[in-house]
N, C-alpha and C. Protein backbone atom coordinates (compact mmCIF):
# COMPACT_ATOMS: atom_id res chain seq x y z
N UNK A 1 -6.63 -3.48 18.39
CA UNK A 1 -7.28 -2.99 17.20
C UNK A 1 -7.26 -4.10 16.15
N UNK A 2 -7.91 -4.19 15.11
CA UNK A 2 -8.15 -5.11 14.23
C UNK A 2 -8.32 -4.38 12.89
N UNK A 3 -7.52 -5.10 12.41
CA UNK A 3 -6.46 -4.81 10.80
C UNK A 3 -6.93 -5.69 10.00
N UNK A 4 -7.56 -5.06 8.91
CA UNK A 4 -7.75 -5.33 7.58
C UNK A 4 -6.24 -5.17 6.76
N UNK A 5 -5.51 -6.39 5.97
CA UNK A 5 -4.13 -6.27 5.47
C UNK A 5 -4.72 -5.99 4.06
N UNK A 6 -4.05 -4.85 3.25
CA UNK A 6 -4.06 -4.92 1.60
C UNK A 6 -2.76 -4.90 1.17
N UNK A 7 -2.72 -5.88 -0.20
CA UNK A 7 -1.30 -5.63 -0.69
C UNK A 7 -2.07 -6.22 -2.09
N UNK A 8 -1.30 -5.53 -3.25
CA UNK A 8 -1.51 -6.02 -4.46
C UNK A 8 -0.13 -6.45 -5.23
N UNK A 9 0.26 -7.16 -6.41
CA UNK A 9 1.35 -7.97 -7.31
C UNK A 9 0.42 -7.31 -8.53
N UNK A 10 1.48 -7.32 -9.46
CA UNK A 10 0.98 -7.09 -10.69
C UNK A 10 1.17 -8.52 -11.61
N UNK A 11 0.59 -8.86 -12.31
CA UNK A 11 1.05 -9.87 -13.56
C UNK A 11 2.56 -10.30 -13.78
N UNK A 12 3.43 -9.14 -13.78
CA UNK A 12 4.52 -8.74 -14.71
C UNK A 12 5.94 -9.16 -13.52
N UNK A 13 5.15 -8.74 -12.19
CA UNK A 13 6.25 -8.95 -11.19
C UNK A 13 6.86 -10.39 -11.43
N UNK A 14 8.31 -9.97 -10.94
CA UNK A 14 9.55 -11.24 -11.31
C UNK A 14 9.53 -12.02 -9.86
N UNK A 15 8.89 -11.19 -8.67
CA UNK A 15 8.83 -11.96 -7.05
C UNK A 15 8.46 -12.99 -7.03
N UNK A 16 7.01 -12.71 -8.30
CA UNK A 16 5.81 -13.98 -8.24
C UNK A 16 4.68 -13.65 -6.60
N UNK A 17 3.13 -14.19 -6.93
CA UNK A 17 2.58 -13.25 -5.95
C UNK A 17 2.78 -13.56 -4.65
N UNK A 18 3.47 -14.89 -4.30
CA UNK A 18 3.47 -15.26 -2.87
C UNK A 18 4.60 -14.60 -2.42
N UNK A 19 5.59 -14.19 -3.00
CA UNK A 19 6.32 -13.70 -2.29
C UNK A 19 6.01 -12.69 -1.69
N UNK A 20 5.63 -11.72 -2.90
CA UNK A 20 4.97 -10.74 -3.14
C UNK A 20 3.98 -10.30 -1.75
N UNK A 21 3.10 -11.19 -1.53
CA UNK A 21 2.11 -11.02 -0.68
C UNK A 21 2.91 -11.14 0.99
N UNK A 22 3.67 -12.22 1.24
CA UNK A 22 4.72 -12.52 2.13
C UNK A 22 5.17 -10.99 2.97
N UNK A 23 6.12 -10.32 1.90
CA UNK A 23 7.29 -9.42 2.38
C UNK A 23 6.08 -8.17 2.99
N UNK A 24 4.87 -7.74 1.65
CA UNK A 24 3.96 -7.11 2.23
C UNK A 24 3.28 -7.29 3.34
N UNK A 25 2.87 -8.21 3.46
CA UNK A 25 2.11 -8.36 4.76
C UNK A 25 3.37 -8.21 6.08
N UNK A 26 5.07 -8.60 6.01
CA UNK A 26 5.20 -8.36 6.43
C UNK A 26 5.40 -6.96 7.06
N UNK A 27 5.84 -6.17 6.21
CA UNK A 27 5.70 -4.88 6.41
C UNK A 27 4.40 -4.58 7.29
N UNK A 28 3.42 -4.69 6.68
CA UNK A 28 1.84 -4.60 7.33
C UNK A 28 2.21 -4.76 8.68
N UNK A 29 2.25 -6.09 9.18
CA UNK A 29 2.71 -6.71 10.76
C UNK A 29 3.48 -6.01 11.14
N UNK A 30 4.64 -5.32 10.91
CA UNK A 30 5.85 -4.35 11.44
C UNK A 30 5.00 -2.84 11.80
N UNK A 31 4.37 -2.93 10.80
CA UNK A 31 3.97 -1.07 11.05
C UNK A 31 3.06 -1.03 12.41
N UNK A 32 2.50 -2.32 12.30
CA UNK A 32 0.78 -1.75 13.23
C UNK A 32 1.59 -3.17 14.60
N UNK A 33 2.78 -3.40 14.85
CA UNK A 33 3.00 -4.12 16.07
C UNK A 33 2.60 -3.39 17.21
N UNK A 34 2.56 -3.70 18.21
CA UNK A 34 1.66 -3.58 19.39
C UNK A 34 1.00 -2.64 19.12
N UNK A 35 0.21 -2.52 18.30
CA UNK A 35 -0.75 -1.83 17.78
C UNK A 35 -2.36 -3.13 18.08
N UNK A 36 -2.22 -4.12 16.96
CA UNK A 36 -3.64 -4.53 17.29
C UNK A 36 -2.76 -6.32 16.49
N UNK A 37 -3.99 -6.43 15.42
CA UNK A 37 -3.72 -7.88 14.63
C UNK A 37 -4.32 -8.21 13.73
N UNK A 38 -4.02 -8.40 12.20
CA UNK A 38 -4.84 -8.72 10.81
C UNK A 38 -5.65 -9.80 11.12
N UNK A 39 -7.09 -9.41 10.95
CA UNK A 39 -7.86 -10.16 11.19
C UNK A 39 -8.68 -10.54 9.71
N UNK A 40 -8.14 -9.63 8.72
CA UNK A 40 -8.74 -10.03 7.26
C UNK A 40 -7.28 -9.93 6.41
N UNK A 41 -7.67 -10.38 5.27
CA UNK A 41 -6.56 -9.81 4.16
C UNK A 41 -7.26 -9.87 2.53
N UNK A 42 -6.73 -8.58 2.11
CA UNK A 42 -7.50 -8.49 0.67
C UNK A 42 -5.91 -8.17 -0.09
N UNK A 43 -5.83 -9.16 -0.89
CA UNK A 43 -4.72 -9.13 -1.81
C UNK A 43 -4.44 -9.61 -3.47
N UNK A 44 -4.60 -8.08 -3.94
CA UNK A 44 -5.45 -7.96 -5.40
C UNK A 44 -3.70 -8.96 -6.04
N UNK A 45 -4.01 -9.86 -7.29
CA UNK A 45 -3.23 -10.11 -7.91
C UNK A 45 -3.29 -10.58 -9.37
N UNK A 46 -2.00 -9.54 -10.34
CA UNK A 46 -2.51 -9.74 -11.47
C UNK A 46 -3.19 -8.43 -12.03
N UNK A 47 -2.89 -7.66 -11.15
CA UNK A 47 -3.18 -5.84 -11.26
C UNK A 47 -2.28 -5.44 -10.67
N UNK A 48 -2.24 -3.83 -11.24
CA UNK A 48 -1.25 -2.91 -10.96
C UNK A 48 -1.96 -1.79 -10.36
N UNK A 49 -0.98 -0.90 -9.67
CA UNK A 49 -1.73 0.09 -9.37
C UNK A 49 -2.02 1.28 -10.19
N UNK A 50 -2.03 1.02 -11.36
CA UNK A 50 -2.67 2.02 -12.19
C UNK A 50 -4.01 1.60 -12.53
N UNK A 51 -4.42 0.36 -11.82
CA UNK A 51 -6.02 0.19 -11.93
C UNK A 51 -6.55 0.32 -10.79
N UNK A 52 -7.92 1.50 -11.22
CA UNK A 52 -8.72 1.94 -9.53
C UNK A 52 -8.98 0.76 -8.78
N UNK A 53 -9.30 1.06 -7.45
CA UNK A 53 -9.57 0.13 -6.63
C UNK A 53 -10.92 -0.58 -6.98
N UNK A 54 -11.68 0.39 -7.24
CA UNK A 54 -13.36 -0.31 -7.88
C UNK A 54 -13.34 -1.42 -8.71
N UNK A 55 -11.91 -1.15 -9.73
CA UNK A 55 -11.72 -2.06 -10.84
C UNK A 55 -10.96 -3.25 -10.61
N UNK A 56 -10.25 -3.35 -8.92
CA UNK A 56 -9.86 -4.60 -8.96
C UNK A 56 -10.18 -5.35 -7.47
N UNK A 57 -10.34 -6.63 -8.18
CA UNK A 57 -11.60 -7.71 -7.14
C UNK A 57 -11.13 -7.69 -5.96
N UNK A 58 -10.05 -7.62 -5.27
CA UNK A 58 -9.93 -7.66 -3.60
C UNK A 58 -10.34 -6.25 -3.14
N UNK A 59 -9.51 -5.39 -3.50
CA UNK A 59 -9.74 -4.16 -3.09
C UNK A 59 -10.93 -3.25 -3.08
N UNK A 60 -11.72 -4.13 -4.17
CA UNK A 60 -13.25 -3.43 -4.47
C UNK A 60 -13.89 -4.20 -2.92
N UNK A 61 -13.75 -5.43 -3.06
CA UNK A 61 -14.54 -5.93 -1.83
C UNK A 61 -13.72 -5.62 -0.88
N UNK A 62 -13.02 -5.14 -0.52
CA UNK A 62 -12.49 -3.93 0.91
C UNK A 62 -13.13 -2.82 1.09
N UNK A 63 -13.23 -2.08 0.17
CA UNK A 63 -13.95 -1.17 0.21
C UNK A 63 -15.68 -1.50 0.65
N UNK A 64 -16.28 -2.68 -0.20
CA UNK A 64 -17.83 -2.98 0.52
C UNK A 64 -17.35 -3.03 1.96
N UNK A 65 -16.72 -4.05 1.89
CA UNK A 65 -16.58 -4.13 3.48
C UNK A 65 -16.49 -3.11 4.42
N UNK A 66 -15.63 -2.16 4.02
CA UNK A 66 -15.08 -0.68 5.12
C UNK A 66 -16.72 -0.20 5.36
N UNK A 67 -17.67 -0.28 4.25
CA UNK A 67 -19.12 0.30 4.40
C UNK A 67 -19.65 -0.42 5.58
N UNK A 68 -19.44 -1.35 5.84
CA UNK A 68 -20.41 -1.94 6.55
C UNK A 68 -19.98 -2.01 7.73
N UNK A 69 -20.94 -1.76 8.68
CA UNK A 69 -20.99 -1.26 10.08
C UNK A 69 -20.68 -2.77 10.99
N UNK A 70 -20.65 -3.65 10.13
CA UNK A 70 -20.12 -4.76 10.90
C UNK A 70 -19.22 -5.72 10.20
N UNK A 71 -18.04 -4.98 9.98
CA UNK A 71 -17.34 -5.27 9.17
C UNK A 71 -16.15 -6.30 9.61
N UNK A 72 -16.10 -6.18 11.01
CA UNK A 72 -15.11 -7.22 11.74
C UNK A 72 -13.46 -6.18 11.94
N UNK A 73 -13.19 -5.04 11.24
CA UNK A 73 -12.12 -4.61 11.45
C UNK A 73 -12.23 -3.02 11.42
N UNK A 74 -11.09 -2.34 12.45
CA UNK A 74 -11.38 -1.46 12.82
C UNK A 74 -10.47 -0.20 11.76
N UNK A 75 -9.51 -1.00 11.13
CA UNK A 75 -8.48 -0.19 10.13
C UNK A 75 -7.91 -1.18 8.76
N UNK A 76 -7.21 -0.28 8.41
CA UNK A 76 -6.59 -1.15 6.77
C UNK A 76 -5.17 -0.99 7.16
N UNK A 77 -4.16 -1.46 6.84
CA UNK A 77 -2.79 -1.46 6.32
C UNK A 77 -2.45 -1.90 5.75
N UNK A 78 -2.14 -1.56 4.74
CA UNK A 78 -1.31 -1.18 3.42
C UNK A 78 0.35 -1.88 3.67
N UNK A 79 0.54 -2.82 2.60
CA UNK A 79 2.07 -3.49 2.70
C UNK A 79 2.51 -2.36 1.83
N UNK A 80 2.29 -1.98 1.28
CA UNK A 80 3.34 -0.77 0.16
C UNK A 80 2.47 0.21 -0.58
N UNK A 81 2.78 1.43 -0.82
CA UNK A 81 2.02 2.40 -1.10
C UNK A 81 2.32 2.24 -2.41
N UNK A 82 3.14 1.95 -2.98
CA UNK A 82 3.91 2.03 -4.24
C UNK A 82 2.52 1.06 -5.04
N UNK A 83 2.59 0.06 -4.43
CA UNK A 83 1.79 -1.16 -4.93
C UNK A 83 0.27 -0.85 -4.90
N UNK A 84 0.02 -0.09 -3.79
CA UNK A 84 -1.67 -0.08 -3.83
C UNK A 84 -2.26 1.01 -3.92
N UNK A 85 -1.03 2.19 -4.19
CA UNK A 85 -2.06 3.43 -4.89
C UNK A 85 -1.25 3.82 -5.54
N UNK A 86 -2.24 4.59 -6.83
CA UNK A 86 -2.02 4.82 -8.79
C UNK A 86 -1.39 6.09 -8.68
N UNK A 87 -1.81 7.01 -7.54
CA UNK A 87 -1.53 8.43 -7.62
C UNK A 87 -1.61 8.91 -6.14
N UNK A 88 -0.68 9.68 -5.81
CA UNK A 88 -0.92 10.87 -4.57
C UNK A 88 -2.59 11.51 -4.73
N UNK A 89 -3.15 11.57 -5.52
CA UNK A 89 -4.60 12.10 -5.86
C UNK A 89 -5.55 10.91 -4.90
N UNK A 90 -5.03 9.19 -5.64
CA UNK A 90 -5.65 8.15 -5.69
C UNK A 90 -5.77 7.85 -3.78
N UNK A 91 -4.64 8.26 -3.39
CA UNK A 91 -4.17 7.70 -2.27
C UNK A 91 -5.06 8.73 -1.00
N UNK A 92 -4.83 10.42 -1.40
CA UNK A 92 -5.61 10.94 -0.44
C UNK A 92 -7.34 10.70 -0.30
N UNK A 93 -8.16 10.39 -1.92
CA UNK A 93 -9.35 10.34 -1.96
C UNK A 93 -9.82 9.10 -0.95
N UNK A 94 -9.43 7.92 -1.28
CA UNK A 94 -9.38 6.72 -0.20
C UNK A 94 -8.95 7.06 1.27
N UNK A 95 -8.04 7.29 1.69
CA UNK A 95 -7.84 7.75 3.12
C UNK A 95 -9.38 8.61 3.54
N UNK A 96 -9.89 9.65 2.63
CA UNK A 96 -10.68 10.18 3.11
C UNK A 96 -11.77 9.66 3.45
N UNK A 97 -11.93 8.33 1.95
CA UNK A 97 -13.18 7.96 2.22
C UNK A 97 -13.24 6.38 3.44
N UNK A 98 -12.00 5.88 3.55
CA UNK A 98 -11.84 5.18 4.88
C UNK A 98 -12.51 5.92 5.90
N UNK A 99 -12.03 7.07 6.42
CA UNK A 99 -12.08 8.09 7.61
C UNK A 99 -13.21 8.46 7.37
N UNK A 100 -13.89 8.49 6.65
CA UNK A 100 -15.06 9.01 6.74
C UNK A 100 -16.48 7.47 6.97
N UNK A 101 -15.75 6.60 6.86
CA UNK A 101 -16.74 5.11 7.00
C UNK A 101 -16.00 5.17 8.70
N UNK A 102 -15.42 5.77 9.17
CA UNK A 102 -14.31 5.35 10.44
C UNK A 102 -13.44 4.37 10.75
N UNK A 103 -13.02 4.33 9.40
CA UNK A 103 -11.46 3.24 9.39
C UNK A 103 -10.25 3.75 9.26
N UNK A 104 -9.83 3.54 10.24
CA UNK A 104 -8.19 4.16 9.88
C UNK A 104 -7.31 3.52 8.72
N UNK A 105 -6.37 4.39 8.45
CA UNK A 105 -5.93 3.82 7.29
C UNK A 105 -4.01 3.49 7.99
N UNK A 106 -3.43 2.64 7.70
CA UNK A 106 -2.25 2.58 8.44
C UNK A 106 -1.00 2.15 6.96
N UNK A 107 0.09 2.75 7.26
CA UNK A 107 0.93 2.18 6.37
C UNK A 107 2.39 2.18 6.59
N UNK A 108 3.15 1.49 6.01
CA UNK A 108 4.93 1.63 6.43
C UNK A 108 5.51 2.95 6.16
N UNK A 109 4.97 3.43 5.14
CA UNK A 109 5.63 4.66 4.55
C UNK A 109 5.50 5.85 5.57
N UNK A 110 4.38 5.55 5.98
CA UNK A 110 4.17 7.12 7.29
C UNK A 110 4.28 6.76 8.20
N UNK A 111 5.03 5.67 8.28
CA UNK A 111 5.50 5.12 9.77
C UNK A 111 4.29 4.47 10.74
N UNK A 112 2.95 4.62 10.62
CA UNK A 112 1.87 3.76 11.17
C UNK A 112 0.63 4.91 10.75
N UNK A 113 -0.28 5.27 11.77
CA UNK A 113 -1.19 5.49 11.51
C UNK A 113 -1.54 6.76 10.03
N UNK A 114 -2.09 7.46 9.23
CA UNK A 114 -2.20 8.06 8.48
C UNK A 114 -3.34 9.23 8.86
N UNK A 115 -3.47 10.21 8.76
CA UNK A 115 -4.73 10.86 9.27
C UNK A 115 -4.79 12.11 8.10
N UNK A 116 -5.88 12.64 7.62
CA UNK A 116 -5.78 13.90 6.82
C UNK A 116 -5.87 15.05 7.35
N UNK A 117 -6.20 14.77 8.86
CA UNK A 117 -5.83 15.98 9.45
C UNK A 117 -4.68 16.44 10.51
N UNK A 118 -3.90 15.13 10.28
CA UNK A 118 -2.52 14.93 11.08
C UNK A 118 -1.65 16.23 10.46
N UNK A 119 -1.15 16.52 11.35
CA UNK A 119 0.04 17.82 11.14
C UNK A 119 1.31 17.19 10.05
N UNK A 120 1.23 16.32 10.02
CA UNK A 120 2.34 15.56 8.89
C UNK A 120 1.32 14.83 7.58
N UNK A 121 0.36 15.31 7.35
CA UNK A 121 -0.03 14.67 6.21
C UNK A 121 0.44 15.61 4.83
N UNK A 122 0.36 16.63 4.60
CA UNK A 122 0.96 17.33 3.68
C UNK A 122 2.37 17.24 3.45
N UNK A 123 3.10 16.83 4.32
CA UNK A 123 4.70 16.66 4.45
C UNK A 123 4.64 15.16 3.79
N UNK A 124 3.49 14.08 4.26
CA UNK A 124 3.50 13.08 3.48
C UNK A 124 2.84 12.82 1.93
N UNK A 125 2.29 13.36 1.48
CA UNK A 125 1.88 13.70 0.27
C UNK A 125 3.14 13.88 -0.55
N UNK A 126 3.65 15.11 0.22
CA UNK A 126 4.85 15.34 -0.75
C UNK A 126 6.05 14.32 -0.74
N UNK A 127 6.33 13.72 -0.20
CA UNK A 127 7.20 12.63 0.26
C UNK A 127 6.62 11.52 -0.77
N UNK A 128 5.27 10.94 -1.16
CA UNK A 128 5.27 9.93 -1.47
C UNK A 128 5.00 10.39 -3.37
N UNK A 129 5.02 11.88 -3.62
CA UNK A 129 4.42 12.34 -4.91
C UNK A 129 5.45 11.86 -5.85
N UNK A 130 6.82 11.75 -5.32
CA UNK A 130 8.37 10.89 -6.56
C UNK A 130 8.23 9.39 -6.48
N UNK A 131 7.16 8.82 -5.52
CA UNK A 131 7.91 7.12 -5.73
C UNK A 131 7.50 6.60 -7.54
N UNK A 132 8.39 5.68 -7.67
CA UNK A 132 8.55 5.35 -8.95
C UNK A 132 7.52 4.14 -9.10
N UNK A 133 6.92 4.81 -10.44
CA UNK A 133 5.47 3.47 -10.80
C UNK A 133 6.60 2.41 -11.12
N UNK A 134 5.60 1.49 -11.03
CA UNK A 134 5.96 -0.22 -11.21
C UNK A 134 6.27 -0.17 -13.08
N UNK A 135 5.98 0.08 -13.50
CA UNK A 135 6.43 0.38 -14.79
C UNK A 135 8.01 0.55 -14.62
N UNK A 136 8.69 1.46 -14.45
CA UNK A 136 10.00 1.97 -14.52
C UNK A 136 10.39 1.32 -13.24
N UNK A 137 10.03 0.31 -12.54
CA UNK A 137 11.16 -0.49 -11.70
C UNK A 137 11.09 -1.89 -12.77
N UNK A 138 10.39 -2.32 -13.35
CA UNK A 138 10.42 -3.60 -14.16
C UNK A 138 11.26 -2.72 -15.29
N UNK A 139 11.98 -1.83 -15.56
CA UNK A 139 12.68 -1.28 -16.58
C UNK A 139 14.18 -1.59 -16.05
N UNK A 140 14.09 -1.30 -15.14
CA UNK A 140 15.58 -1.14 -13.61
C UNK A 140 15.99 -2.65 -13.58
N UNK A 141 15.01 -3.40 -13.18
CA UNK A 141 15.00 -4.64 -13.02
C UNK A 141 15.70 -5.57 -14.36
N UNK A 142 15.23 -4.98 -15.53
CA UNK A 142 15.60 -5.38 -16.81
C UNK A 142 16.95 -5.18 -17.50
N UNK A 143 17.51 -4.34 -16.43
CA UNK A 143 18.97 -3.91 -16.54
C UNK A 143 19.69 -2.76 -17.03
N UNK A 144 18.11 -1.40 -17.45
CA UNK A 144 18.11 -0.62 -17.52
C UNK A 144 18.20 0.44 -16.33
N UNK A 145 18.91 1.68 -16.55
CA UNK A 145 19.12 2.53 -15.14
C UNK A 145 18.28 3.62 -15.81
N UNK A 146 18.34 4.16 -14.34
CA UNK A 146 17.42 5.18 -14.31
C UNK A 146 18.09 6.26 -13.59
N UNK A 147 18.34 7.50 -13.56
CA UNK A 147 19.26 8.36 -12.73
C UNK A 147 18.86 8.31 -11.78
N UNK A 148 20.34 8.19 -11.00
CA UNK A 148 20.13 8.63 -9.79
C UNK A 148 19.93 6.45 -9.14
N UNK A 149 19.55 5.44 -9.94
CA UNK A 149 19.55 4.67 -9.31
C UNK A 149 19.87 3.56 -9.47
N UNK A 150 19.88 2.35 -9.13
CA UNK A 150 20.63 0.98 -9.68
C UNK A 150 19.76 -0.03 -10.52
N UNK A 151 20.55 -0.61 -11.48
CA UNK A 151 19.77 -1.38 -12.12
C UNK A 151 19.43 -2.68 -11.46
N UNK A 152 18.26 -3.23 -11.74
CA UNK A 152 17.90 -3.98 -10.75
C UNK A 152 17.44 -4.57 -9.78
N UNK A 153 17.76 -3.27 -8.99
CA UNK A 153 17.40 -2.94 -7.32
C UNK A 153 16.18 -2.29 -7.04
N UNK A 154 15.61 -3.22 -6.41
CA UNK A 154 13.95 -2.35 -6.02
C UNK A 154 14.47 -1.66 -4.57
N UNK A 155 13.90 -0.79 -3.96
CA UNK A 155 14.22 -0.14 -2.49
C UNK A 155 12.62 -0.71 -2.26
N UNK A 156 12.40 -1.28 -1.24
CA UNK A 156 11.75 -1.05 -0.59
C UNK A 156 11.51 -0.37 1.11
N UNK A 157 10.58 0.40 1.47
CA UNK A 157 10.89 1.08 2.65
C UNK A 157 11.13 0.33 3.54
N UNK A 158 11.89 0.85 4.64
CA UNK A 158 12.27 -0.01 5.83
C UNK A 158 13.14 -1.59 5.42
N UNK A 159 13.30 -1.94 4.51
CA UNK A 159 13.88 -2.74 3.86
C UNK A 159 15.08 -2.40 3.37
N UNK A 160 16.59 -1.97 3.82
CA UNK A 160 17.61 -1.52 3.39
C UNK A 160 17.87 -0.53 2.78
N UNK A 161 16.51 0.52 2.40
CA UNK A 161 16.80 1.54 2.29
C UNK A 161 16.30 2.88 2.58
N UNK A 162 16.17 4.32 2.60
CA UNK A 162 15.67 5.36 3.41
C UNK A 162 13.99 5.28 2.68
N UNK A 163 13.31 5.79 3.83
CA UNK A 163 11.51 5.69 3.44
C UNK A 163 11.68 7.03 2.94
C-alpha cells in the first residue's frame, strides 16, 4: 500500500521542526509497518492545530491531492493526532471525507488503520476527546503543572507512555 505521511510543528514548539517532523514520521513508519511505504509527505510548519486544514499549505495540498484519482497514494498517516487535528469534530469530518475520495486514513493512536464504520471508532472518538491542545503542553513544558501531570513532560503515544 502507499502512504501519504502528515505531520504538522507549530511556531512555538521547543523540538524545532526537524525534529519534530523526524519522531512523527517515525511513528507514521511504526504504525503502517508491513503494511505498505510513504511514498509522499505533507508536513505543515509554523501552524497549529487549531488552524483548519484548508488554512494550512501542506495539508490543504493533501487534501487536492486525496481528490485526485491519480494521486500516487492509496492512504494518509498521521504522526500524531494531537498535532494534526483541532477537534474530535475536526478529526471525524476528514476521515469521512478521506473515505469517501477512497483513502484510508491510518494513525498511531488507533493502532493503524481508522474506519467510521469500524466497531471501535466510537470507543476511539472518545479516547482521543481529553488529549491536551498544544497550548497547555507549552504551559507544562514552561514549568507549569497541570493535574494529574508533570511539568515538562510531553507523553507521546507509544513513546513511554499509555495511548
Amino acid at each position: 500500500m502507499r502512504f501519504a505521511f502528515y505531520g504538522c510543528v507549530g511556531a512555538s514548539d521547543p523540538e524545532g521542526p526537524e525534529v519534530s517532523e523526524a519522531w512523527q514520521r517515525e511513528m507514521a513508519e511504526h504504525t503502517i509497518a508491513d503494511q505498505g511505504v510513504i511514498v509522499a509527505g505533507f508536513f505543515d510548519v509554523g501552524v497549529t492545530s487549531r488552524v483548519s486544514w484548508s488554512d494550512r499549505p501542506r495539508a490543504s495540498a493533501l487534501l487536492v491531492a486525496s481528490g485526485d484519482p491519480d494521486r500516487g497514494f492509496d492512504a494518509v498517516v498521521v504522526g500524531d493526532y494531537e498535532r494534526a487535528f483541532g477537534t474530535v469534530a475536526e478529526f471525524r469530518e476528514l476521515v469521512l471525507l478521506f473515505e469517501g475520495r477512497g483513502v484510508q486514513v491510518w494513525m498511531p493512536e488507533a493502532g493503524g488503520l481508522v474506519s467510521v464504520d469500524g466497531p471501535d471508532f466510537p470507543a476511539l472518538l472518545t479516547m482521543l476527546q481529553p488529549v491536551v491542545p498544544s497550548s497547555t503542553v507549552r504551559e507544562v513544558r514552561a514549568g507549569r503543572r497541570r493535574p494529574g501531570g508533570q511539568a515538562g513532560r510531553r507523553a507521546r503515544p507509544g513513546v513511554g507512555s499509555p495511548a
